[in-house]
Protein backbone atom coordinates (compact mmCIF):
# COMPACT_ATOMS: atom_id res chain seq x y z
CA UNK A 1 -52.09 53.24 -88.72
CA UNK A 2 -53.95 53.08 -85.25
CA UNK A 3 -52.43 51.20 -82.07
CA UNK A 4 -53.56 47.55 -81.92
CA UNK A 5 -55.45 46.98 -78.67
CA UNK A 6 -54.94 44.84 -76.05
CA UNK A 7 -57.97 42.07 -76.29
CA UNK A 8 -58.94 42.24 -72.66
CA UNK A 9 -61.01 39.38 -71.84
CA UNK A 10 -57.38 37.12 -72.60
CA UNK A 11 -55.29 39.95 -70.66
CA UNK A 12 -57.47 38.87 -67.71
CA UNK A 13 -57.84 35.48 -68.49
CA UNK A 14 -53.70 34.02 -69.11
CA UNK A 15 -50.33 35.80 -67.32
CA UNK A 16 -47.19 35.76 -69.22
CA UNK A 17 -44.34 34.37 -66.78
CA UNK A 18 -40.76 36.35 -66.86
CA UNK A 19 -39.45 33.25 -69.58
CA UNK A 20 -42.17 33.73 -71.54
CA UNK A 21 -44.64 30.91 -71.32
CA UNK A 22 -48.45 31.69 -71.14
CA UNK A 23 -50.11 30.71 -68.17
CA UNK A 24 -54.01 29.86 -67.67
CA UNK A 25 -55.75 28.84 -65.21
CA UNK A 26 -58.03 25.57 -64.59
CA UNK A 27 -62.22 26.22 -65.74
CA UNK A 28 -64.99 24.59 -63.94
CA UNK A 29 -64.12 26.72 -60.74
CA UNK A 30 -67.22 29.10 -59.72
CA UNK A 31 -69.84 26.06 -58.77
CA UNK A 32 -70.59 23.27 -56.36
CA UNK A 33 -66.83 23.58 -54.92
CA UNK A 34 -68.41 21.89 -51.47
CA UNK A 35 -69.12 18.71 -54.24
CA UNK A 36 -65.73 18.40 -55.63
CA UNK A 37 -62.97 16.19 -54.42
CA UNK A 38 -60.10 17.87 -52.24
CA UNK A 39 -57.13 17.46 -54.74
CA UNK A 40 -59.70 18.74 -57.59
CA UNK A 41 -59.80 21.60 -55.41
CA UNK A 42 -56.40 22.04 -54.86
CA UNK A 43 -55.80 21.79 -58.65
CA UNK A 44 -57.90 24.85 -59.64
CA UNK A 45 -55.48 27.11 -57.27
CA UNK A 46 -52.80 26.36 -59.57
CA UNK A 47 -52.02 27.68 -63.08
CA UNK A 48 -50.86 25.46 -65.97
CA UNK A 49 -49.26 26.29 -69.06
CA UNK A 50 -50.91 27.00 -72.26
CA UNK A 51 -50.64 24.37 -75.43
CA UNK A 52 -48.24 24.92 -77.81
CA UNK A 53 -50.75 25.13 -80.53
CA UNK A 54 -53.16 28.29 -79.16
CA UNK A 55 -50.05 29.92 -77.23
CA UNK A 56 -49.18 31.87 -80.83
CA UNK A 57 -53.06 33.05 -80.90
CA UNK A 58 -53.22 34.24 -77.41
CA UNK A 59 -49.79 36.30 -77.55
CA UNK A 60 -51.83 38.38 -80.39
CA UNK A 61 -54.28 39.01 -78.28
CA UNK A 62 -52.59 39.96 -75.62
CA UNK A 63 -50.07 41.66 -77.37
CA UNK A 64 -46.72 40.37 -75.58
């Protein structure tokens, strides 16, 4: 039986924190930044947690 590979577009894409939860980060980020309203800004810095519902499918892909 071969080793199961790590899917690596979702290994780049979401971090697993040290309790566990899967981490993404905000989309929309790459263009017209100078448009966007300061706090919508600030917001794509941050990371936010995964739902519940697509958490189980991205820990298979990311094999954690």
């Amino acid at each position: 039986m071969p080793k199961i590979k790590t899917h690596k577009g979702a290994a780049a894409r979401f971090r697993v924190t040290g309790g566990g939860k899967i981490m993404r980060m905000y989309g929309n980020r790459n263009n017209f930044r100078r448009k966007k309203r300061k706090p919508v800004r600030v917001k794509f810095g941050r990371t936010v947690p995964v739902s519940a519902s697509e958490s189980r499918t991205i820990r298979g892909l990311i094999q954690q």
